[in-house]
Protein backbone atom coordinates (compact mmCIF):
# COMPACT_ATOMS: atom_id res chain seq x y z
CA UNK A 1 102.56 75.21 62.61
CA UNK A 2 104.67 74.60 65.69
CA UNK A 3 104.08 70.92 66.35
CA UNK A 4 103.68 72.20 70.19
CA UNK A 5 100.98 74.30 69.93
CA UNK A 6 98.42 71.60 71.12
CA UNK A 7 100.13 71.34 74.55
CA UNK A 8 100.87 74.63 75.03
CA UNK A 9 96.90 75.64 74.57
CA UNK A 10 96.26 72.56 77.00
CA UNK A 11 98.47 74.02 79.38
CA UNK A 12 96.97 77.58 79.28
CA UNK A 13 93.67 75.88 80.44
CA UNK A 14 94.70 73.73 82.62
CA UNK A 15 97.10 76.55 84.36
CA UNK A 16 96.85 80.47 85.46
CA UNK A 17 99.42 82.42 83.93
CA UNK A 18 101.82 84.45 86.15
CA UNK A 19 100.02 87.92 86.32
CA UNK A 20 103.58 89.73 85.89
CA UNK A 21 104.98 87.56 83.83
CA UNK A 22 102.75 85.08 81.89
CA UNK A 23 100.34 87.37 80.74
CA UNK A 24 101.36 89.73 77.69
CA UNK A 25 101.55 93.62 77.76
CA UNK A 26 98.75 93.56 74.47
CA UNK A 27 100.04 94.37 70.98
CA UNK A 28 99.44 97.88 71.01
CA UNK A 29 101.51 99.00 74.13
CA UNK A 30 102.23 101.96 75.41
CA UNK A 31 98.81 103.32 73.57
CA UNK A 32 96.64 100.34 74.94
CA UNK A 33 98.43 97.91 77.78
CA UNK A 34 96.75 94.86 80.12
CA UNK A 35 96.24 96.10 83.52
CA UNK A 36 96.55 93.51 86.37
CA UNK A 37 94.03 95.17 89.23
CA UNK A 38 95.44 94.54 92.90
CA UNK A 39 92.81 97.00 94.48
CA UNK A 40 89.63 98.67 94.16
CA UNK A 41 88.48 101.55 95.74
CA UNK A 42 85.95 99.27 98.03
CA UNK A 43 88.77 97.09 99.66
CA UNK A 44 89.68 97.79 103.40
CA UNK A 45 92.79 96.16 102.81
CA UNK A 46 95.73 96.52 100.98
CA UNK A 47 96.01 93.41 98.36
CA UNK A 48 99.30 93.02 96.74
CA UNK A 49 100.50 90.51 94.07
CA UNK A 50 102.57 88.31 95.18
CA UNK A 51 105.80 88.10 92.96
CA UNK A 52 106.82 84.63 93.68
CA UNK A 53 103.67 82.70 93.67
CA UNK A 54 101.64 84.75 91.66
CA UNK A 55 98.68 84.97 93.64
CA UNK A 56 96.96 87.88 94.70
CA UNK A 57 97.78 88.05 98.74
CA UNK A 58 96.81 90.86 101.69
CA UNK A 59 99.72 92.83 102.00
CA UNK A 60 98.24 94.81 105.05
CA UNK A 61 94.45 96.30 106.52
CA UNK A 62 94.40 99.87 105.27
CA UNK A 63 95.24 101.11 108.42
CA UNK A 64 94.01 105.20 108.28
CA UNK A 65 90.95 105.99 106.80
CA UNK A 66 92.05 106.93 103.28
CA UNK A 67 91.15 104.50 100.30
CA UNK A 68 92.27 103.53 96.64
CA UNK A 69 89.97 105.83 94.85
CA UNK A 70 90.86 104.09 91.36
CA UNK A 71 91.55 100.10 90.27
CA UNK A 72 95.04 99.65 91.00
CA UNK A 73 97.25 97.56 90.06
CA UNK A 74 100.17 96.70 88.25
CA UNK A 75 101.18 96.45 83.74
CA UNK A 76 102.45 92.65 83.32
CA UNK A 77 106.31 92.68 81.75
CA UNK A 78 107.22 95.25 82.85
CA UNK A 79 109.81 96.61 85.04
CA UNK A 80 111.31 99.66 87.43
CA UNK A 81 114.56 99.24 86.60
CA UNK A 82 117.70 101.58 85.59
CA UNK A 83 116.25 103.03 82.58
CA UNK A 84 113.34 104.39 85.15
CA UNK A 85 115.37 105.55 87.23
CA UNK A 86 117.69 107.56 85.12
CA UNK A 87 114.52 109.12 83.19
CA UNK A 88 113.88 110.21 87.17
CA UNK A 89 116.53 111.54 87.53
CA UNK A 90 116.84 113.53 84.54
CA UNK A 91 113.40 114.63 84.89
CA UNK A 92 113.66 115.81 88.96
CA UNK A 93 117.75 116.83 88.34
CA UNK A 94 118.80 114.45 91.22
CA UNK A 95 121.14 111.78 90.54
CA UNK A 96 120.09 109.09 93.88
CA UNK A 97 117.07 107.60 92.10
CA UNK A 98 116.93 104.05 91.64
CA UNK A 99 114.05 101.67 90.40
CA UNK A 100 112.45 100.09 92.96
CA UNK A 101 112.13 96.73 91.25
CA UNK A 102 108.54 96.10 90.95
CA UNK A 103 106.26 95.99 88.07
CA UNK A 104 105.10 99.55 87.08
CA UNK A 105 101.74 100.86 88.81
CA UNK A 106 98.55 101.90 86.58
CA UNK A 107 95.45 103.42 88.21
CA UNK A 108 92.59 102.96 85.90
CA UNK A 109 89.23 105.08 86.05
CA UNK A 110 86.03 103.59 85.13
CA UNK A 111 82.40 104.51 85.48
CA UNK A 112 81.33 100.65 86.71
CA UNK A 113 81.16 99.34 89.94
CA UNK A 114 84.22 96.14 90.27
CA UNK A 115 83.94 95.18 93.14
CA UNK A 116 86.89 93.14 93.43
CA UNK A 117 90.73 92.70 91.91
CA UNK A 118 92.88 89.90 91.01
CA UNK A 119 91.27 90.47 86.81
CA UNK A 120 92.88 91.83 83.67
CA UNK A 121 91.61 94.55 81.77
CA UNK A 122 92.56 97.08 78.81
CA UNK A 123 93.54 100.41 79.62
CA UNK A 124 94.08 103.63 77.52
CA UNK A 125 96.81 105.27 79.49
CA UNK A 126 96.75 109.88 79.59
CA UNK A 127 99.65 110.33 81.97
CA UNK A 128 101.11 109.83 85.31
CA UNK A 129 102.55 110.93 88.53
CA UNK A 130 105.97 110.94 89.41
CA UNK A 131 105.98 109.77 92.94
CA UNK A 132 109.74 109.01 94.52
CA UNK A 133 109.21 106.87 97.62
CA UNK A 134 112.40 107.93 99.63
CA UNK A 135 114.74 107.25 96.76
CA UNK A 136 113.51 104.81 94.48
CA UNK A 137 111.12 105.94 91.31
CA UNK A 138 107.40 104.44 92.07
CA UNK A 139 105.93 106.35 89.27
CA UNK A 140 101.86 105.60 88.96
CA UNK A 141 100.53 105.79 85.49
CA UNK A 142 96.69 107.13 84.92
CA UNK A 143 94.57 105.30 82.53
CA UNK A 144 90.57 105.00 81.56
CA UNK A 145 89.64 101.69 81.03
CA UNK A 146 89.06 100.86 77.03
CA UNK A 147 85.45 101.44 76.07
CA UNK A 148 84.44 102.73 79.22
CA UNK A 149 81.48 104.77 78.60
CA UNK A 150 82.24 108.03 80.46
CA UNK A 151 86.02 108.15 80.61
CA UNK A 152 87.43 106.67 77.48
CA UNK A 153 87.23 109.48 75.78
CA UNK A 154 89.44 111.33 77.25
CA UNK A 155 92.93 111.07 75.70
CA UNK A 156 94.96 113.29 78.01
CA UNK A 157 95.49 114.03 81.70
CA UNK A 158 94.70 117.71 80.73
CA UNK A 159 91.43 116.02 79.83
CA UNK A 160 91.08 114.86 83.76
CA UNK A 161 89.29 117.27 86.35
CA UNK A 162 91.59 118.72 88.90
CA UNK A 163 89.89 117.01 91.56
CA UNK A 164 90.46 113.55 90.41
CA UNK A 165 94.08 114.13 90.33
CA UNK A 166 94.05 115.65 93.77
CA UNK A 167 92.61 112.63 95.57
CA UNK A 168 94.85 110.22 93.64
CA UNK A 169 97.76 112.89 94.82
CA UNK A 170 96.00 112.61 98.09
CA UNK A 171 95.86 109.15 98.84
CA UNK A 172 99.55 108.28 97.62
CA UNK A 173 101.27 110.90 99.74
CA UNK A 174 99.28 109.62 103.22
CA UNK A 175 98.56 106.24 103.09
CA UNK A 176 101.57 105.01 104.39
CA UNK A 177 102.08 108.00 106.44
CA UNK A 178 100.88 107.90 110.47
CA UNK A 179 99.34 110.99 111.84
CA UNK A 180 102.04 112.04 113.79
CA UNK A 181 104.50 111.94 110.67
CA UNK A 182 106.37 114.97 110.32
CA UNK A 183 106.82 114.70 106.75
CA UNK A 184 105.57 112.33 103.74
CA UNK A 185 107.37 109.14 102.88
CA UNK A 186 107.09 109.82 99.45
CA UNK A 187 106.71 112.62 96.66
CA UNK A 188 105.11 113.65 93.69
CA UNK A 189 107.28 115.55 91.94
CA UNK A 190 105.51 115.95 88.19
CA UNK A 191 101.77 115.18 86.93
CA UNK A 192 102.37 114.03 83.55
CA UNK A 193 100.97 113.87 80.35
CA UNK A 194 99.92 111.08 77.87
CA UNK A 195 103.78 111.39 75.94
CA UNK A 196 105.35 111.04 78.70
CA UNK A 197 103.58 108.00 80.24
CA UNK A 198 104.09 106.03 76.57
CA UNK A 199 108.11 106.85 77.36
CA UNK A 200 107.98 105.79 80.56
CA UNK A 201 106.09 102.52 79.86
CA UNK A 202 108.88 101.85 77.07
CA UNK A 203 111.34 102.24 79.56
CA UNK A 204 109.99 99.94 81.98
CA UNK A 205 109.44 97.81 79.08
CA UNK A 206 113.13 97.72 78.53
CA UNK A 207 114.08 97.39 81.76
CA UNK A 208 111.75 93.99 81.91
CA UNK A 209 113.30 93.02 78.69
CA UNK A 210 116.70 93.70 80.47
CA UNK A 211 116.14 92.00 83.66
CA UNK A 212 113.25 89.46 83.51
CA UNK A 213 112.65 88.83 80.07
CA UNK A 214 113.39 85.02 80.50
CA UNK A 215 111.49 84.31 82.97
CA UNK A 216 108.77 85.76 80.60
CA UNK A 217 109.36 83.94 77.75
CA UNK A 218 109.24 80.80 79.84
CA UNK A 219 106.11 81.75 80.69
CA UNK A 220 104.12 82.53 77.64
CA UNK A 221 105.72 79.65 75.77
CA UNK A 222 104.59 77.19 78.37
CA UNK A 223 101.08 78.65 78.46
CA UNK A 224 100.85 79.40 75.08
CA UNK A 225 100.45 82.88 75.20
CA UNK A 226 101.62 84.92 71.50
């Protein structure tokens, strides 16, 4: 037994582990990952993590009257990185796509009422959309929340009813965008299946383990996470 262990499960209790980077992606990644929720479809402001600190902070009031229609947030150790990028670029045939350096976004769908973020949860990703914002990949990944009662059955984004994937296409290509915008900010180039989401979790797994993967060792060996 590692003679630490004691102080490491003291420190867990005694500390809240970095959402991005002290808290572990689960064991059975990319099938079943930890979602970090940011949002929820009730909030009338944008809450962001904050990479530094940790802590969830308000990034902005949701300025036009779209909302979140999912839990939103972000899949701890991960990264969008180069190996994001490139798979954007292969994917779209450009060759200006770069990661935009942020964890990787996951909607989740669930039948309950949360009514707020800043919890962890297990999600069952089906797929994804390929959203470019400007030129950097920003790609959201669509996931039921495990065991939820209606939705975690379905295994697939083919499983998903047009209409849910509308108003998630809906609200990422216009909330950022004024109404006198002549054009989108952003993209969605590709709706995605489950495949494809698993690769591009790896990926941003790699790019983590590329760029950050320190800082998240440090992490879950101080807190004791395994």
């Amino acid at each position: 037994m590692d003679r630490r262990e004691p102080l490491q499960q003291i420190l867990g209790m005694l500390f809240k582990a970095h959402p991005w980077h002290g808290v572990p992606i689960g064991q059975h990644a990319p099938e079943v990952v930890t979602a970090y929720i940011e949002l929820v479809p009730t909030d009338t402001v944008k809450y962001e993590l904050d990479k530094y600190t940790g802590h969830l902070m308000i990034d902005r009031p949701q300025v036009y009257s779209n909302f979140c229609p999912t839990l939103y947030g972000v899949i701890p150790q991960t990264y969008c990185g180069q190996q994001i990028a490139a798979f954007s670029n292969e994917r779209t045939g450009r060759e200006d796509i770069v990661g935009d350096k942020d964890p990787l976004d996951i909607c989740v769908l669930c039948e309950k009422d949360i009514f707020h973020g800043d919890i962890l949860l297990q999600a069952r990703p089906i797929g994804g959309l390929r959203m470019i914002d400007r030129n950097e990949a920003d790609d959201k990944i669509v996931a039921v929340m495990e065991g939820d009662a209606v939705y975690s059955f379905w295994r697939d984004i083919s499983d998903c009813p047009q209409p849910v994937i509308d108003r998630l296409r809906h609200y990422f290509l216009t909330y950022k965008r004024p109404p006198e915008s002549e054009g989108p900010p952003c993209q969605i180039t590709h709706i995605y299946g489950r495949e494809e989401a698993y690769e591009v979790i790896r990926r941003a797994q790699a790019d983590y383990s590329t760029h950050l993967s320190d800082m998240g060792r440090s992490f879950s060996t101080a807190l004791g996470n395994r």
